[in-house]
PDB file of N, CA and C in Angstrom:
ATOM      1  N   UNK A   1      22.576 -13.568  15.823  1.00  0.00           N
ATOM      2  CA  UNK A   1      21.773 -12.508  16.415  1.00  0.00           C
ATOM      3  C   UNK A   1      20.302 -12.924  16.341  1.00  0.00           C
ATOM      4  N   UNK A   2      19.331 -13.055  17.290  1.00  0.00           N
ATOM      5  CA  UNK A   2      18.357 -13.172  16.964  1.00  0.00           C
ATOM      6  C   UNK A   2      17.331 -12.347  16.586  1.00  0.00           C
ATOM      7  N   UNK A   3      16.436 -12.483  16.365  1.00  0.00           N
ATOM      8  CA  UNK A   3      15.338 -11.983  15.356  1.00  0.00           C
ATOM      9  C   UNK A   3      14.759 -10.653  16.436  1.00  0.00           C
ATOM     10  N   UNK A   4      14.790  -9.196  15.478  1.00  0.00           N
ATOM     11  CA  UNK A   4      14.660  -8.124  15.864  1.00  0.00           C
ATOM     12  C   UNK A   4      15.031  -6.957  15.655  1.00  0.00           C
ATOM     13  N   UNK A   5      14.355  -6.016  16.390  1.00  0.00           N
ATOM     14  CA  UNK A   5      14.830  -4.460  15.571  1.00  0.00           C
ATOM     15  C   UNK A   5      15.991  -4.213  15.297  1.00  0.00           C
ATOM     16  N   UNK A   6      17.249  -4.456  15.794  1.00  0.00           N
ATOM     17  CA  UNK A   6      19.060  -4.447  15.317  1.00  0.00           C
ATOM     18  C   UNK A   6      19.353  -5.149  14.885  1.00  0.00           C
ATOM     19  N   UNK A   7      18.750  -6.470  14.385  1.00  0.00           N
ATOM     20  CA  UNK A   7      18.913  -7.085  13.428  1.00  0.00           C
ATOM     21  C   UNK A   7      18.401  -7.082  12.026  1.00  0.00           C
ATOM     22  N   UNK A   8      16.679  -6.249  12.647  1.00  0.00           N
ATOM     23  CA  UNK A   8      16.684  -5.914  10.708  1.00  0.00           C
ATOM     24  C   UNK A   8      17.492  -4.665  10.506  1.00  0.00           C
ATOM     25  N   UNK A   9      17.615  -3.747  11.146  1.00  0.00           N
ATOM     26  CA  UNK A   9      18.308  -2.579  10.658  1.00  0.00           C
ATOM     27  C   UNK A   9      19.993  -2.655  10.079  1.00  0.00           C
ATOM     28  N   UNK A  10      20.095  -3.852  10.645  1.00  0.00           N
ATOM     29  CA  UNK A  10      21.565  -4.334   9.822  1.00  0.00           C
ATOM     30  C   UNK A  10      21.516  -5.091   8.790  1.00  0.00           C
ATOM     31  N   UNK A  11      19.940  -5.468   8.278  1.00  0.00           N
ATOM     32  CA  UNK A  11      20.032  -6.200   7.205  1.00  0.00           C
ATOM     33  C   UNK A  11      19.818  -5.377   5.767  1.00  0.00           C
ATOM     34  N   UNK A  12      20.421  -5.528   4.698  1.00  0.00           N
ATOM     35  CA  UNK A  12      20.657  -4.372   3.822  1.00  0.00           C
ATOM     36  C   UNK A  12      19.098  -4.705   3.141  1.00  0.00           C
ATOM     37  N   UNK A  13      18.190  -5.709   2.972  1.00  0.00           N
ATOM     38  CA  UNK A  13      17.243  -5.630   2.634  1.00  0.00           C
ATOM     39  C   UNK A  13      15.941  -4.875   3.025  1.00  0.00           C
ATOM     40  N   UNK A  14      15.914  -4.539   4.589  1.00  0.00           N
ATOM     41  CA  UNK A  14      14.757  -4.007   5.446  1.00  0.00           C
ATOM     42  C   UNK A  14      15.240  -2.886   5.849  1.00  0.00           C
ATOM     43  N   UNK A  15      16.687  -2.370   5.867  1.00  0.00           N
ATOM     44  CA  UNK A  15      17.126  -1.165   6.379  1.00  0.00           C
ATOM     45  C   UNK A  15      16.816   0.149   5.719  1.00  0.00           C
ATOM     46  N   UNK A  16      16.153  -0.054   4.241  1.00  0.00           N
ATOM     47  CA  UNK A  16      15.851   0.848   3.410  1.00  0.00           C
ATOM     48  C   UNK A  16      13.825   1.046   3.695  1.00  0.00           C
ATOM     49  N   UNK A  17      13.338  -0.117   4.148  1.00  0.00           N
ATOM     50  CA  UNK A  17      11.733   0.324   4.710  1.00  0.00           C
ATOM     51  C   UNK A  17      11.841   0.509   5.944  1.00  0.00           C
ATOM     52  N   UNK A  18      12.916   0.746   6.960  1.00  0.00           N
ATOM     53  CA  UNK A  18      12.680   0.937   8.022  1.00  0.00           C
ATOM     54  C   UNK A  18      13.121   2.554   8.126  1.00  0.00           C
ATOM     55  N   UNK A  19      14.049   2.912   7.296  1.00  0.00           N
ATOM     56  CA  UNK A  19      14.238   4.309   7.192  1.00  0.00           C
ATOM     57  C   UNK A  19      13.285   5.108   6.251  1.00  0.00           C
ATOM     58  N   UNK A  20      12.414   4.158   5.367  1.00  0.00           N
ATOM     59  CA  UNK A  20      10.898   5.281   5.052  1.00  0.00           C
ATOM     60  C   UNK A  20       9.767   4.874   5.767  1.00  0.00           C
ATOM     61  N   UNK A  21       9.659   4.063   6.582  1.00  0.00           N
ATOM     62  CA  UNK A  21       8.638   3.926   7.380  1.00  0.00           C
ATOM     63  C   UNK A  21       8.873   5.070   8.625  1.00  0.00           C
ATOM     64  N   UNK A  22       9.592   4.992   9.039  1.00  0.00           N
ATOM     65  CA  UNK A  22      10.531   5.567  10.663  1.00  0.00           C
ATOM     66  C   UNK A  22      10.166   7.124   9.779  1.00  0.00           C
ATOM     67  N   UNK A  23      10.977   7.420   8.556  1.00  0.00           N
ATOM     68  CA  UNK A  23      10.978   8.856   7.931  1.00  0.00           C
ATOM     69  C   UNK A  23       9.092   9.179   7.932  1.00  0.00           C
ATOM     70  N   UNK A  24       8.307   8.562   7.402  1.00  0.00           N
ATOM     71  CA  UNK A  24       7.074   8.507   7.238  1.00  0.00           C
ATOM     72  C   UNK A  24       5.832   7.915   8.364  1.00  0.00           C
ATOM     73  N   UNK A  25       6.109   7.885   9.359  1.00  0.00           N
ATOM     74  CA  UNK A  25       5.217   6.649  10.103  1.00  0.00           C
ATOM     75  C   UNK A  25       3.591   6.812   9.157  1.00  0.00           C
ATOM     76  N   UNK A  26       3.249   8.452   8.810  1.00  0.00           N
ATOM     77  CA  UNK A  26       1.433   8.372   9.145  1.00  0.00           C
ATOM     78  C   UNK A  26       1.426   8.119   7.465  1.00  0.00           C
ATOM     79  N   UNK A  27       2.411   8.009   6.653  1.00  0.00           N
ATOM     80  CA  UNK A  27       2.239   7.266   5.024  1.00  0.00           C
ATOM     81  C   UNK A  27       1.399   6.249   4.857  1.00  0.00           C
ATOM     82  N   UNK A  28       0.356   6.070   4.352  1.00  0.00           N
ATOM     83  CA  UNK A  28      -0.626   5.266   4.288  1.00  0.00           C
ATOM     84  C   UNK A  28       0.293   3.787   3.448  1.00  0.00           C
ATOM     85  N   UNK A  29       1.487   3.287   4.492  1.00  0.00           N
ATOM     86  CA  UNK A  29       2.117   1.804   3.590  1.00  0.00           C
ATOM     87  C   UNK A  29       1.280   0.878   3.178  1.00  0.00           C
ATOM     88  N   UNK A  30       1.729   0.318   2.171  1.00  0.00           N
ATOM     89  CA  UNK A  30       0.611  -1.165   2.329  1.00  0.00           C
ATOM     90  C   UNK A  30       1.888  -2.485   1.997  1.00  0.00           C
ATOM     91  N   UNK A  31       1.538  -3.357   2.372  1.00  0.00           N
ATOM     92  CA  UNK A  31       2.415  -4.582   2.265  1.00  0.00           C
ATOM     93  C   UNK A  31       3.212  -4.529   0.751  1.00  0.00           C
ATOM     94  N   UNK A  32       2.320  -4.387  -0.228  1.00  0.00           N
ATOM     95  CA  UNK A  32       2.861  -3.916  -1.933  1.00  0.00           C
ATOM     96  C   UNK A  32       3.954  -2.799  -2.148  1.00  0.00           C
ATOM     97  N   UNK A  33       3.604  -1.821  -1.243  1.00  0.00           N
ATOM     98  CA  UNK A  33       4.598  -0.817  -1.457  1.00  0.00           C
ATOM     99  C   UNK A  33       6.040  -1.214  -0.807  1.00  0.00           C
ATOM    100  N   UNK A  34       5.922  -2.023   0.592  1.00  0.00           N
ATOM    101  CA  UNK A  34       6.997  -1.950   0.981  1.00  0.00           C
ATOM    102  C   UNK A  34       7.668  -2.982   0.594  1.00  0.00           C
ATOM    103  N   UNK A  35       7.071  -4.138   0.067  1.00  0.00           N
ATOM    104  CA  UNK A  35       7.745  -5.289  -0.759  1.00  0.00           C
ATOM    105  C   UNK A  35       8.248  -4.660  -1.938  1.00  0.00           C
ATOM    106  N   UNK A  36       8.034  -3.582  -2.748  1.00  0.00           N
ATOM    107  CA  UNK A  36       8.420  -2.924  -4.044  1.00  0.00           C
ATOM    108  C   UNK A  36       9.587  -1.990  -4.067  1.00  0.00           C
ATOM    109  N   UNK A  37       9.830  -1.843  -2.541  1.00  0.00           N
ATOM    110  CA  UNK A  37      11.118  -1.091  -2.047  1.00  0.00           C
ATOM    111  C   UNK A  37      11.831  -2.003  -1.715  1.00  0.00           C
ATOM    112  N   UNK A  38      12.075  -2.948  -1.307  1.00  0.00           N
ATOM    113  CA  UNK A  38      13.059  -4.323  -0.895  1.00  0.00           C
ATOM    114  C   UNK A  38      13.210  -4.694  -2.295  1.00  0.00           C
ATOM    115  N   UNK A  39      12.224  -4.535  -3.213  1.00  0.00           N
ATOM    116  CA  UNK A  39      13.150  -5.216  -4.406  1.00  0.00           C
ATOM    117  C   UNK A  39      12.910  -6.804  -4.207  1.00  0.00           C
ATOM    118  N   UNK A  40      11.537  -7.042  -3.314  1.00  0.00           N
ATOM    119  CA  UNK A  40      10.953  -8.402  -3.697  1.00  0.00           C
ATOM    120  C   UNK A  40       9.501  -8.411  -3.813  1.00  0.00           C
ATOM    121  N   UNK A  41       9.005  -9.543  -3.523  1.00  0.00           N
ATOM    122  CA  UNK A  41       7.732 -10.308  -3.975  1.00  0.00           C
ATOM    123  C   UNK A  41       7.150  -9.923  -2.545  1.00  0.00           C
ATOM    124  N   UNK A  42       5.484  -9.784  -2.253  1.00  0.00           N
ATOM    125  CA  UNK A  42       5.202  -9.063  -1.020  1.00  0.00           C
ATOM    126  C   UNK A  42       5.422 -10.890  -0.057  1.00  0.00           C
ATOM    127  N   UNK A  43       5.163 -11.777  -0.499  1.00  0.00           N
ATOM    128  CA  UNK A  43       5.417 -12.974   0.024  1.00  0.00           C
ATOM    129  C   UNK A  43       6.885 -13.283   0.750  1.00  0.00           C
ATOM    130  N   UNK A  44       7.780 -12.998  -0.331  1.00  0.00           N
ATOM    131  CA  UNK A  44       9.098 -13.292   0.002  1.00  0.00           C
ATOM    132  C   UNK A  44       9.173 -11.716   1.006  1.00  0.00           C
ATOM    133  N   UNK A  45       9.549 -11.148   0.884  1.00  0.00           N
ATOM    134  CA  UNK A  45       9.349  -9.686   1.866  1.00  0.00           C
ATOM    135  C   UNK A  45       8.495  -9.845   3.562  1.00  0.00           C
ATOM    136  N   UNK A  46       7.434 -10.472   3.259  1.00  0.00           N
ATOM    137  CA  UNK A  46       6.461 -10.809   4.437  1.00  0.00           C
ATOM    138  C   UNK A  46       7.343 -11.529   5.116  1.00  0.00           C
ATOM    139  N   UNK A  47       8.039 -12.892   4.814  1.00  0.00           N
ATOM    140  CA  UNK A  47       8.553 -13.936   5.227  1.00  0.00           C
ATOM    141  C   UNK A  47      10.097 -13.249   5.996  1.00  0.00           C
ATOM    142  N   UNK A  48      10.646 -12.674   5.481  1.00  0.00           N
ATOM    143  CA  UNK A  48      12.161 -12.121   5.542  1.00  0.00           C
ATOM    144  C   UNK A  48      11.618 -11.239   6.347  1.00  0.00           C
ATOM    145  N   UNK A  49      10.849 -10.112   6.625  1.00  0.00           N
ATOM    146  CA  UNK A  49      10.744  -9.549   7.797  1.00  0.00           C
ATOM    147  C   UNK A  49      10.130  -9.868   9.063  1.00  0.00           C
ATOM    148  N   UNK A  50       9.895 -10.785   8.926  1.00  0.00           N
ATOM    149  CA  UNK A  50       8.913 -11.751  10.183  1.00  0.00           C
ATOM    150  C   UNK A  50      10.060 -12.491  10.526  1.00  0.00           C
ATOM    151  N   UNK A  51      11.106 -13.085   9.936  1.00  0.00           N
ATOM    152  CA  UNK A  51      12.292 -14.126  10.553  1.00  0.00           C
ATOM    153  C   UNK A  51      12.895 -13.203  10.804  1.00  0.00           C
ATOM    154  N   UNK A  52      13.558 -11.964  10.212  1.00  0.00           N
ATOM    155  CA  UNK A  52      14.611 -11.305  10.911  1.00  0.00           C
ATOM    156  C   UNK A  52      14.164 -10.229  12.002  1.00  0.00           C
ATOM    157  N   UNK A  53      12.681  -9.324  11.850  1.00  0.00           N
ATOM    158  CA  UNK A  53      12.309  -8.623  12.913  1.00  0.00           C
ATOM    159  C   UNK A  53      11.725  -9.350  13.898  1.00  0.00           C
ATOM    160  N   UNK A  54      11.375 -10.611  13.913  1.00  0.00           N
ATOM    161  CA  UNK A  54      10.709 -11.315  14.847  1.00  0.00           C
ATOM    162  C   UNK A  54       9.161 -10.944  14.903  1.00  0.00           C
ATOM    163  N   UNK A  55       8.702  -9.863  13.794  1.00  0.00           N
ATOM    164  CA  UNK A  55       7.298  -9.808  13.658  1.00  0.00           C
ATOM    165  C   UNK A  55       6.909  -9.645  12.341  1.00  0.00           C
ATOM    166  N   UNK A  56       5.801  -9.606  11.951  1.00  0.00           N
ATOM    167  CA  UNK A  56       4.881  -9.260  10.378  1.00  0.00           C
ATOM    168  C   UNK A  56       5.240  -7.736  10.279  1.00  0.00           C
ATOM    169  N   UNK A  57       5.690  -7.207   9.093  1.00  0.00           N
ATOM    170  CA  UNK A  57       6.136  -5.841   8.411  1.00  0.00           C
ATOM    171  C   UNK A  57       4.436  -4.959   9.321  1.00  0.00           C
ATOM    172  N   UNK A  58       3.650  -5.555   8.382  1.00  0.00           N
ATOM    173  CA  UNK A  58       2.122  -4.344   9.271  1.00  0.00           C
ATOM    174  C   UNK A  58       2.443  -4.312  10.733  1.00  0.00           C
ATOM    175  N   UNK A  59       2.573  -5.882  11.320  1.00  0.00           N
ATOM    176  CA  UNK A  59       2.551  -5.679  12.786  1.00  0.00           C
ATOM    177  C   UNK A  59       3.471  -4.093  13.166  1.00  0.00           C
ATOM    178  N   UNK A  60       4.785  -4.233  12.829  1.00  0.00           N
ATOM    179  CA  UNK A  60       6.144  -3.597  13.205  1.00  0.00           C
ATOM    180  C   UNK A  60       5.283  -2.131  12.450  1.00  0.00           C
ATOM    181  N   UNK A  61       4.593  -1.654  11.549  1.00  0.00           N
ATOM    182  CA  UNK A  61       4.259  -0.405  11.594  1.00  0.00           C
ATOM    183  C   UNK A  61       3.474  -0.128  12.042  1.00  0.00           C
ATOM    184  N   UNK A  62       2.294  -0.912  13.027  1.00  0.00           N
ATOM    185  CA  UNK A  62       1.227  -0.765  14.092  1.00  0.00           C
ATOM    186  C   UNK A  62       2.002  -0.082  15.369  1.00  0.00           C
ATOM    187  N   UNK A  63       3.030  -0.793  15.749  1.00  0.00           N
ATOM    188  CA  UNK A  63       3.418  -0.855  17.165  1.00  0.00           C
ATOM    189  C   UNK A  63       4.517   0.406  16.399  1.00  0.00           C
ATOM    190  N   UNK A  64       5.153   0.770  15.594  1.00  0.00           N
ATOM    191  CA  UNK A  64       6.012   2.136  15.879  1.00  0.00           C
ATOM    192  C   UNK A  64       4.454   3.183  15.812  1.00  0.00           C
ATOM    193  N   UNK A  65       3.703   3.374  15.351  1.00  0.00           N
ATOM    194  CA  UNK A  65       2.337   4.231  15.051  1.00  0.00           C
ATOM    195  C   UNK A  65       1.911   4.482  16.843  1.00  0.00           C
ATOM    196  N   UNK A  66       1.695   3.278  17.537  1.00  0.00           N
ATOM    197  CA  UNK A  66       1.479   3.719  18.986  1.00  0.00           C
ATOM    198  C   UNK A  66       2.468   3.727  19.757  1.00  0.00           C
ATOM    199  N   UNK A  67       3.448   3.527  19.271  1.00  0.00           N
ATOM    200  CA  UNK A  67       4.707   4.106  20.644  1.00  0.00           C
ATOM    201  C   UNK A  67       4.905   5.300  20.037  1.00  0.00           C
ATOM    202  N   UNK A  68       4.781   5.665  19.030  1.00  0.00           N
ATOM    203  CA  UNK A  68       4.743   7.290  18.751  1.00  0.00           C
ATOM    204  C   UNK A  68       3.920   8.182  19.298  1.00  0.00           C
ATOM    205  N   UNK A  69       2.580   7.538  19.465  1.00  0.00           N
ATOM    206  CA  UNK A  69       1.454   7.914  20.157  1.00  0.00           C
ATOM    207  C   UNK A  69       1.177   8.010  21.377  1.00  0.00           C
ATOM    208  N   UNK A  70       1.966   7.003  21.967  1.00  0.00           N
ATOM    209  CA  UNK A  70       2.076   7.140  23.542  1.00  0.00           C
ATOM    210  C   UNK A  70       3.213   8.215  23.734  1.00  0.00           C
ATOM    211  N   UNK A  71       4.123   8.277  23.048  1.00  0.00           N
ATOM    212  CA  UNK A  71       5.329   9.408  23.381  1.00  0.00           C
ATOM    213  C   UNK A  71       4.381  10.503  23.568  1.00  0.00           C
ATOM    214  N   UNK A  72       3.685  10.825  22.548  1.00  0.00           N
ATOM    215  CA  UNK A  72       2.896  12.437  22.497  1.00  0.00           C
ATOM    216  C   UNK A  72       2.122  12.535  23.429  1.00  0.00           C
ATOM    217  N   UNK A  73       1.143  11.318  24.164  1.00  0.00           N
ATOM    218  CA  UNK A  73       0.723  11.367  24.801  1.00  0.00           C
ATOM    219  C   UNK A  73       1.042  11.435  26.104  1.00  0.00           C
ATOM    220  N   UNK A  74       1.923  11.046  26.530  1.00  0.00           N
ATOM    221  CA  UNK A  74       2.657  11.575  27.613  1.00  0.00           C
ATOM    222  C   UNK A  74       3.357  12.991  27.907  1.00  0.00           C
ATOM    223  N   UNK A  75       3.551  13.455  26.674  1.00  0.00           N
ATOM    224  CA  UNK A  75       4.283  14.687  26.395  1.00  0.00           C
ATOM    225  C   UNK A  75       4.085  16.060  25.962  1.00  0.00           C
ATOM    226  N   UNK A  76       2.970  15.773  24.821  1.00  0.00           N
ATOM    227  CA  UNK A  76       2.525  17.169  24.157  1.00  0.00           C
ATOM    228  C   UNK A  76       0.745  17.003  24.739  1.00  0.00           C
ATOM    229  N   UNK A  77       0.040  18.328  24.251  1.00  0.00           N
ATOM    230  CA  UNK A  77      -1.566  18.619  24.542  1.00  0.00           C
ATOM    231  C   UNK A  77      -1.572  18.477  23.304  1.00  0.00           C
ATOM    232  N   UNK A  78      -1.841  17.747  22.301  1.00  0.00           N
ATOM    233  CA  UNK A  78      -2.072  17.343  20.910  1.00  0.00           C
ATOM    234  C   UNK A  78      -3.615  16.753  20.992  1.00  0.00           C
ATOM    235  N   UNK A  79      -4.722  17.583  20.320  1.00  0.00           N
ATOM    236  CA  UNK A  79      -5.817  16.648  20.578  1.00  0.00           C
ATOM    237  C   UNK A  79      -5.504  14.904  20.124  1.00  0.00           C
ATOM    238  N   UNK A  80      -6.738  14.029  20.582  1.00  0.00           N
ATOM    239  CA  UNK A  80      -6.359  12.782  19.914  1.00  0.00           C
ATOM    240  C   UNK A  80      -7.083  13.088  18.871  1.00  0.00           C
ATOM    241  N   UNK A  81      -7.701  13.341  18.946  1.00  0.00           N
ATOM    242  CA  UNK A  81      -8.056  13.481  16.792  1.00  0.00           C
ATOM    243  C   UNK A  81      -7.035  13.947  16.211  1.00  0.00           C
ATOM    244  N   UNK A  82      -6.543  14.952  16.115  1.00  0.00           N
ATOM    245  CA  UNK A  82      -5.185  15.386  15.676  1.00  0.00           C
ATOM    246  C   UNK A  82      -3.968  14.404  15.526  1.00  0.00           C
ATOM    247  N   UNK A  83      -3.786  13.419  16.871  1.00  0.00           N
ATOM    248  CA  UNK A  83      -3.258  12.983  16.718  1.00  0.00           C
ATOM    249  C   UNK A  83      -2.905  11.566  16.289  1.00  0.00           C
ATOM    250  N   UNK A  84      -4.496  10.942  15.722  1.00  0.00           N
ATOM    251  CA  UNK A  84      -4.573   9.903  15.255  1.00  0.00           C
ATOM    252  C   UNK A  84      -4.608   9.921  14.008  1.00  0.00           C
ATOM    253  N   UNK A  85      -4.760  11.508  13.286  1.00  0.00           N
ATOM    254  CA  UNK A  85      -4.807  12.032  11.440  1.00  0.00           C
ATOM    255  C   UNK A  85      -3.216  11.915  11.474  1.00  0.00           C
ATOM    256  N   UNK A  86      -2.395  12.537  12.362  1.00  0.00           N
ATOM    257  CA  UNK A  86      -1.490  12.843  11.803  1.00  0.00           C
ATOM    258  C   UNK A  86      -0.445  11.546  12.028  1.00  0.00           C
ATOM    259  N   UNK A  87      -0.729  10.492  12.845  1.00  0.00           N
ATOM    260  CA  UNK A  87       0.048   9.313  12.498  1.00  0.00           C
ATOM    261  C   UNK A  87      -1.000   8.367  11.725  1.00  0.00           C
ATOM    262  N   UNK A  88      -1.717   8.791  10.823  1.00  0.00           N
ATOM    263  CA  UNK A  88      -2.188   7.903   9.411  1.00  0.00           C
ATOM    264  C   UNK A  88      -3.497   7.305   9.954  1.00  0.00           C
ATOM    265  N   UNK A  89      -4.535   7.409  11.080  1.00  0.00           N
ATOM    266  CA  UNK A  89      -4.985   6.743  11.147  1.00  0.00           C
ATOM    267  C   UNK A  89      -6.842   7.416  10.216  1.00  0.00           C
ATOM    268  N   UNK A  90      -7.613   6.833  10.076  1.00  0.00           N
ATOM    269  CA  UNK A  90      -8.606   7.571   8.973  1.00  0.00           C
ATOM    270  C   UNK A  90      -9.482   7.815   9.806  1.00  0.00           C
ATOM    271  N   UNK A  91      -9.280   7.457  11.228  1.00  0.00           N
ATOM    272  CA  UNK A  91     -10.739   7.965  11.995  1.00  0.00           C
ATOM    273  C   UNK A  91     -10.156   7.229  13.551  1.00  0.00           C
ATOM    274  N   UNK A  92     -10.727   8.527  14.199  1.00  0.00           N
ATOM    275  CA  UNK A  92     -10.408   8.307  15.694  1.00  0.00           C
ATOM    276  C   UNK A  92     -11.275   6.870  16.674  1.00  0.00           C
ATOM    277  N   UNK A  93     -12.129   6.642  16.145  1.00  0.00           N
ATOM    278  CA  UNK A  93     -12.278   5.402  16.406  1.00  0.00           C
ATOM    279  C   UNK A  93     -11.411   3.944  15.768  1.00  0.00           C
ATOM    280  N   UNK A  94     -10.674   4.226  14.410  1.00  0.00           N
ATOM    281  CA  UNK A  94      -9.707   2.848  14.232  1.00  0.00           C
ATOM    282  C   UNK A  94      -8.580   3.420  15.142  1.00  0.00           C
ATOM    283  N   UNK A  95      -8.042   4.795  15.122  1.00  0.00           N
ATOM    284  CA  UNK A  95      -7.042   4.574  16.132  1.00  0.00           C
ATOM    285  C   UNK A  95      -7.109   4.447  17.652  1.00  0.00           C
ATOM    286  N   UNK A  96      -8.171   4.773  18.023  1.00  0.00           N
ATOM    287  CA  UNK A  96      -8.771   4.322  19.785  1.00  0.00           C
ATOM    288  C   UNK A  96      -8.858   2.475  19.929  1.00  0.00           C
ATOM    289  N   UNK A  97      -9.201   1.801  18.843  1.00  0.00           N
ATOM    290  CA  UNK A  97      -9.132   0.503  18.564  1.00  0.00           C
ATOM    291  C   UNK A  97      -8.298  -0.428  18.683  1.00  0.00           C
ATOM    292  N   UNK A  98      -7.190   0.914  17.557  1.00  0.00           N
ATOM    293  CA  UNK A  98      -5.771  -0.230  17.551  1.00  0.00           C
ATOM    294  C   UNK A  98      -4.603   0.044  19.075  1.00  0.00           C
ATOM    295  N   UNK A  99      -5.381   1.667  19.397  1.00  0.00           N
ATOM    296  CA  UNK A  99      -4.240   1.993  20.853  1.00  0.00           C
ATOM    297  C   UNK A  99      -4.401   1.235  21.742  1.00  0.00           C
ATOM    298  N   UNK A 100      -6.116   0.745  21.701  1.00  0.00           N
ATOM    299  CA  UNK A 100      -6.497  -0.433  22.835  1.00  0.00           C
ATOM    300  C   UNK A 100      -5.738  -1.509  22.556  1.00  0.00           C
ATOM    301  N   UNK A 101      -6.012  -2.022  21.594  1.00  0.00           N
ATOM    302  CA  UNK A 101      -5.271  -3.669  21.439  1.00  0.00           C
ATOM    303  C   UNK A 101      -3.868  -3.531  21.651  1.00  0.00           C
ATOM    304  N   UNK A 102      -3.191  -2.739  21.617  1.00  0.00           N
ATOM    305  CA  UNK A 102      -1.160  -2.386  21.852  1.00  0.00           C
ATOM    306  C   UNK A 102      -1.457  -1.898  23.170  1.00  0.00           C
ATOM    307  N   UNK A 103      -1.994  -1.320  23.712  1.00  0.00           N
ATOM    308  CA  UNK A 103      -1.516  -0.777  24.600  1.00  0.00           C
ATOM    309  C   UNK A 103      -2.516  -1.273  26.139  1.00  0.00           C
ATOM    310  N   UNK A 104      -3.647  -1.847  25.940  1.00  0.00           N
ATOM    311  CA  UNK A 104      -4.231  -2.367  26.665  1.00  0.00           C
ATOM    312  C   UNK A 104      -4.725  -1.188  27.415  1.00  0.00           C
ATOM    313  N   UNK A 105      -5.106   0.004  26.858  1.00  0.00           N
ATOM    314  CA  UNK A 105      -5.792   1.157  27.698  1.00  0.00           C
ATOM    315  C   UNK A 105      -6.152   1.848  26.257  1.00  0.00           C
ATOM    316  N   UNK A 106      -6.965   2.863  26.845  1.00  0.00           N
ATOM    317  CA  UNK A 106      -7.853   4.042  25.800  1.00  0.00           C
ATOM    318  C   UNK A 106      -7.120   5.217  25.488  1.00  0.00           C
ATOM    319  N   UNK A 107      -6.394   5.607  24.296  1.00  0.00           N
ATOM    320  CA  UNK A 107      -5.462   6.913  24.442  1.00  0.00           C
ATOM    321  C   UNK A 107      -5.979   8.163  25.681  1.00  0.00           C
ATOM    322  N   UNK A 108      -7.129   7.930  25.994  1.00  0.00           N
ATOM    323  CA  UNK A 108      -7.285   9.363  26.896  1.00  0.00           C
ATOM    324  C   UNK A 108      -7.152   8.725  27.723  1.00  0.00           C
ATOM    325  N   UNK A 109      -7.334   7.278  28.568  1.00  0.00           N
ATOM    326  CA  UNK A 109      -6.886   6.928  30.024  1.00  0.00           C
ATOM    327  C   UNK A 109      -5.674   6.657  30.033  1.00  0.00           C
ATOM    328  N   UNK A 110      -4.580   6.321  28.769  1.00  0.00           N
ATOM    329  CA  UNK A 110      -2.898   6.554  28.587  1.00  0.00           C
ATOM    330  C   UNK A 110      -2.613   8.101  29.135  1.00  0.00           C
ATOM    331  N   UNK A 111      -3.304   8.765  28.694  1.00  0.00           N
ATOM    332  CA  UNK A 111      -2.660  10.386  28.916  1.00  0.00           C
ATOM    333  C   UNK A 111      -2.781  10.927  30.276  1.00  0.00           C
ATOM    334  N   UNK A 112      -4.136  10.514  30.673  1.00  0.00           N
ATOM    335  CA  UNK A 112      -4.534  11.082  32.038  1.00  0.00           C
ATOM    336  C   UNK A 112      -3.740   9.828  32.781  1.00  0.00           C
ATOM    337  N   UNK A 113      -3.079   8.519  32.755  1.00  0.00           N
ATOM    338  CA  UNK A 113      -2.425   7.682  33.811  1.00  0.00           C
ATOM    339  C   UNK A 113      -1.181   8.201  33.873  1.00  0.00           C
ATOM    340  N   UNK A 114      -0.260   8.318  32.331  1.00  0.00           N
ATOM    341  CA  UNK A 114       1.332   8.572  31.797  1.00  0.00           C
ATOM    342  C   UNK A 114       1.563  10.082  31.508  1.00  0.00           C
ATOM    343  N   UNK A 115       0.655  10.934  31.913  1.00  0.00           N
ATOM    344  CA  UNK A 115       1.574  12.127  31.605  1.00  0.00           C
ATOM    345  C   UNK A 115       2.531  12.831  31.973  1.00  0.00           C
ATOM    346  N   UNK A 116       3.389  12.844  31.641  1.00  0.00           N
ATOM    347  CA  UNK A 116       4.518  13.730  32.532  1.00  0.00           C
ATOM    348  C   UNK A 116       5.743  12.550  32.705  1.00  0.00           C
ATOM    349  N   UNK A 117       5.249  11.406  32.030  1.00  0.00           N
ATOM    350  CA  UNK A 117       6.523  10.495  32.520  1.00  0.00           C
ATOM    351  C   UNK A 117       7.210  10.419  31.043  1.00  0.00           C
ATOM    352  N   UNK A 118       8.642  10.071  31.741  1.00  0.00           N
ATOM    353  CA  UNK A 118       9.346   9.345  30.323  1.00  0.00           C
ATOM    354  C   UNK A 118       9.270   7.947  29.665  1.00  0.00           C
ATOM    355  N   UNK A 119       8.685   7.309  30.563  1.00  0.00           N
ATOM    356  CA  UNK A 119       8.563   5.916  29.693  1.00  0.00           C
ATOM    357  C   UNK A 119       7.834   5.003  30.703  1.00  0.00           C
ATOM    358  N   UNK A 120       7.294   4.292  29.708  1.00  0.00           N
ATOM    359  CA  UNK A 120       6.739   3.492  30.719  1.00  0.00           C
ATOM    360  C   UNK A 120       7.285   1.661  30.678  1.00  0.00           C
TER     361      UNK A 120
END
């Protein structure tokens, strides 16, 4: 199977931070905590989720943080301040930052292009 989201979720090591990350997205994780739930070293942990998800553990909780964000944004009237506190981010400018770099647009030109759709 190659390297990726159904493949870590079948792996008994990452299937336990992907169900408190997924349970938690706006939990302020840090690489320490989630290596301390695998029951390894944040090195060995870094390495094992990068070969089996096909990305870096932070990367993979960046990109669920804005596809969560684009869902709402397409969907609910949630201010973006509101909605950058409540998926963890500490200020609406780091999350306007990081929505740019994932998403290659500004959460308010995502909302006013994607609203009303199911996916893009």
């Amino acid at each position: 199977m190659p390297p990726g989201w159904l493949r870590a979720v079948a792996d008994d090591q990452l299937r336990p931070i992907l169900t408190a990350i997924h349970a938690q997205p706006a939990h302020p994780w840090t690489l320490a905590t989630l290596a301390r739930i695998s029951a390894m070293s944040r090195t060995t942990f870094s390495e094992h989720f990068r070969v089996v998800a096909g990305i870096p553990p932070m990367t993979y909780l960046k990109r669920l943080r804005i596809h969560l964000a684009e869902r709402s944004l397409r969907t609910e009237d949630t201010p973006i301040g509101k909605l950058a506190a409540d998926l963890g981010y500490g200020s609406d400018s780091s999350f306007n930052n990081t929505f740019k770099s994932v998403s290659d647009i500004s959460p308010f030109n995502y909302r006013k292009k994607y609203r009303g759709t199911l996916a893009v």
